[in-house]
Protein backbone atom coordinates (compact mmCIF):
# COMPACT_ATOMS: atom_id res chain seq x y z
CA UNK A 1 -19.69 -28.08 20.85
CA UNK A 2 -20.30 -31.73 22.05
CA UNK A 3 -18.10 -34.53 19.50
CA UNK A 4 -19.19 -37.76 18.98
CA UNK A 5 -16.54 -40.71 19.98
CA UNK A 6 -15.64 -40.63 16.41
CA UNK A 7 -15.06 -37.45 15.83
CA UNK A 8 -13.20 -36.59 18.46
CA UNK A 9 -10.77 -39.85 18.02
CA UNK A 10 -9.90 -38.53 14.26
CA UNK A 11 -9.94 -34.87 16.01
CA UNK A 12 -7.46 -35.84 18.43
CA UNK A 13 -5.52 -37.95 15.70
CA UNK A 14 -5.24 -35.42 13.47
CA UNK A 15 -4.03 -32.85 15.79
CA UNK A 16 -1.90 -35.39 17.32
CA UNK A 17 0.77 -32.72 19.15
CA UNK A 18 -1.18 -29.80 18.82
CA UNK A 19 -0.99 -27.93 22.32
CA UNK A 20 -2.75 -24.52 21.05
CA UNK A 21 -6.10 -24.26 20.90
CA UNK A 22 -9.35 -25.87 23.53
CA UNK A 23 -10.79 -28.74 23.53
CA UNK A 24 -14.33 -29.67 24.86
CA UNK A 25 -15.40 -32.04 27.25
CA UNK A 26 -16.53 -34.54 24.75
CA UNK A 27 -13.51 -34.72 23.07
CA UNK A 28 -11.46 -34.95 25.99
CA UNK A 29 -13.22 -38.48 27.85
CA UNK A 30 -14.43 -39.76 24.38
CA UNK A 31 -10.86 -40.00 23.82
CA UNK A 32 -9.76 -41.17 27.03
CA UNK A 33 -12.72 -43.55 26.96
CA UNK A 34 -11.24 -44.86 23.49
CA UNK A 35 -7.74 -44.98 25.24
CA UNK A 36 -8.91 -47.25 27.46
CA UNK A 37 -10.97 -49.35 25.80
CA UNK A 38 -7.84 -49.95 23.33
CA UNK A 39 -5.68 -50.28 26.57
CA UNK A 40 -7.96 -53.11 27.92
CA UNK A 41 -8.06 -55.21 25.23
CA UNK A 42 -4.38 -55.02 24.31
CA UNK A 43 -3.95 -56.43 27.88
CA UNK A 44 -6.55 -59.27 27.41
CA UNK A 45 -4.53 -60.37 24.70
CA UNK A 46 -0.87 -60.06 25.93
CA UNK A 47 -1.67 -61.99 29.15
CA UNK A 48 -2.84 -65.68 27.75
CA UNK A 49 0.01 -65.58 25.19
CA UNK A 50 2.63 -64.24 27.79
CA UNK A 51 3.83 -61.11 26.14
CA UNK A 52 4.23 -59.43 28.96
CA UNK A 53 8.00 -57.88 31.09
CA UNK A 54 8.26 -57.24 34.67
CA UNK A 55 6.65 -58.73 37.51
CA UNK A 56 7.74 -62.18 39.01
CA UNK A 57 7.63 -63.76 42.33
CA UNK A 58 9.37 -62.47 45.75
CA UNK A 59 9.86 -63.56 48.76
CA UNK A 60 9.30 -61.49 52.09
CA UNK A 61 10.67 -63.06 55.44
CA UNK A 62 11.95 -66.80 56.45
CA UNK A 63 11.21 -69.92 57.06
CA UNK A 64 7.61 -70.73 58.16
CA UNK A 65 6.86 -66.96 58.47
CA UNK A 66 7.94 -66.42 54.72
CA UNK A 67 5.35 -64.68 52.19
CA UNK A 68 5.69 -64.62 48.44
CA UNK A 69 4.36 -62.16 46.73
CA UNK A 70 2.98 -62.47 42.66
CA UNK A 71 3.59 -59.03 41.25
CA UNK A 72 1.82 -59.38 37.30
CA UNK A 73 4.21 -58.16 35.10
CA UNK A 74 3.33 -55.42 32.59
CA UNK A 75 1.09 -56.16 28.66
CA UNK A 76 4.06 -55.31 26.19
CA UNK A 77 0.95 -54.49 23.76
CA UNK A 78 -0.65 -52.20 26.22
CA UNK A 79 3.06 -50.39 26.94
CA UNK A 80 3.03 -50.17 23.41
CA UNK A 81 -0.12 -48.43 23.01
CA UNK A 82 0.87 -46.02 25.76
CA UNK A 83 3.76 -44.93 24.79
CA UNK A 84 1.83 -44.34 21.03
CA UNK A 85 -0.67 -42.12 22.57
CA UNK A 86 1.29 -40.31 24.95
CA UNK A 87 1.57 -37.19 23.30
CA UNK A 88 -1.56 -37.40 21.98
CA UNK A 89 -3.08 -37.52 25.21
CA UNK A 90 -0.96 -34.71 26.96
CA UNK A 91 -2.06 -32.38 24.14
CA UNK A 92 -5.59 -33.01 24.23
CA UNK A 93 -5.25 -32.81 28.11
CA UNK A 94 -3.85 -28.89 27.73
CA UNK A 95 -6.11 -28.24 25.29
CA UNK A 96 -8.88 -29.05 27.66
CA UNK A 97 -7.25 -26.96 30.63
CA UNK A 98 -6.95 -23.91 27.70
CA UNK A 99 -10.56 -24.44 27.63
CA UNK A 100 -11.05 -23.45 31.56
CA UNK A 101 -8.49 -20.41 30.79
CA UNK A 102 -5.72 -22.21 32.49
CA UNK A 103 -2.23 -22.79 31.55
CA UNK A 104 -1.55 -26.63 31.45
CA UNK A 105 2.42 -26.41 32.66
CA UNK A 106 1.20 -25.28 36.02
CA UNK A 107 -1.30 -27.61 36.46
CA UNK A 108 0.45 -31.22 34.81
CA UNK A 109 3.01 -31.05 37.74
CA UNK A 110 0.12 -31.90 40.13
CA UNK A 111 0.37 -35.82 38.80
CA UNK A 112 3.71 -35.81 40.42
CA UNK A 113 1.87 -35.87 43.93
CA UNK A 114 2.59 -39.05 45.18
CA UNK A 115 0.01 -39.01 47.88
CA UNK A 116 -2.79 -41.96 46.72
CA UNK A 117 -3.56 -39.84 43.48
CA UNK A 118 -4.17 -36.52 45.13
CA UNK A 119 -2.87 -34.58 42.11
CA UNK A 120 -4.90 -36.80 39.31
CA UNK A 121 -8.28 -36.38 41.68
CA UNK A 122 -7.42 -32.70 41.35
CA UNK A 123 -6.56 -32.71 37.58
CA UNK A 124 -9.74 -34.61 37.21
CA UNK A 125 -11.88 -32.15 38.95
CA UNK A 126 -10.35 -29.45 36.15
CA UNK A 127 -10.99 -31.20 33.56
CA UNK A 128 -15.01 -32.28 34.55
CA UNK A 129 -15.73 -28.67 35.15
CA UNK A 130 -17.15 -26.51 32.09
CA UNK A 131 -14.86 -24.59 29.89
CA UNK A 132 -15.36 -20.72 29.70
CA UNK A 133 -17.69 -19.54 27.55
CA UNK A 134 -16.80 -17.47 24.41
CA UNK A 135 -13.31 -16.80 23.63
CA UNK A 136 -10.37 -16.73 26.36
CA UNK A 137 -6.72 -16.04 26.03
CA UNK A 138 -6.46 -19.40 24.18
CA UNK A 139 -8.72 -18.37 21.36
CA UNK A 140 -12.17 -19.50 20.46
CA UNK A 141 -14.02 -22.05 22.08
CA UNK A 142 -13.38 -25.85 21.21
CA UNK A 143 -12.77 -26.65 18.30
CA UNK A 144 -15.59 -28.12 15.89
CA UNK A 145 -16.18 -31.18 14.26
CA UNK A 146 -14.82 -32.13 11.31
């Protein structure tokens, strides 16, 4: 069943640690897409106004040879929001892998792959593919709108 972006933000919301279940494709990036919408703008607006932690300016080598280096520090607002939809966002993420008849614990570790994102270009594959159809080990398919 495809959601509309808001139905699958109050679908998410309301099952905001749920970890049983599937969750369709639609629901899955509508909510990420919300995410990062929300993400985005928190970040416009910490940066002018300077609520941000982190970052600062270092210096690499001596004398004539010496480079500094700006590293931006991090949006308070957006840490914020992250931390808020963390859990929110690792259930609907196993929901989705229950969806392709996969058990999420063996396939989250995979974003501990350090090599240039290898793991997340893999997760991401997983969760673009279709579900299975019908029911699976997880129960029926995704869940409906409400």
């Amino acid at each position: 069943m495809t959601m509309t972006f808001g139905q699958s933000i109050k679908h998410v919301f309301s099952n905001y640690a749920t970890f049983r279940g599937r969750a369709s494709r639609s629901e899955f990036w509508w909510f990420y897409l919300f995410s990062a919408i929300v993400s985005l703008v928190l970040e416009l607006i910490s940066r002018p106004l300077g609520l941000t932690f982190g970052g600062g300016e270092y210096v690499m080598g001596e004398g004539a040879s010496a480079a500094v280096i700006v590293i931006p520090g991090t949006s308070v607002l957006s840490t914020i929001w992250s931390l808020a939809v963390l859990l929110p966002t690792l259930a609907v993420a196993t929901r989705r892998f229950h969806d392709s008849n996969k058990s999420a614990w063996n396939w989250l570790w995979l974003l501990a792959i350090p090599l240039c994102g290898v793991g997340a270009i893999i997760l991401l594959i997983w969760w673009i593919l279709p579900g299975t159809r019908g029911p699976n080990r997880y129960g029926e398919g995704p869940a409906q709108p409400v």
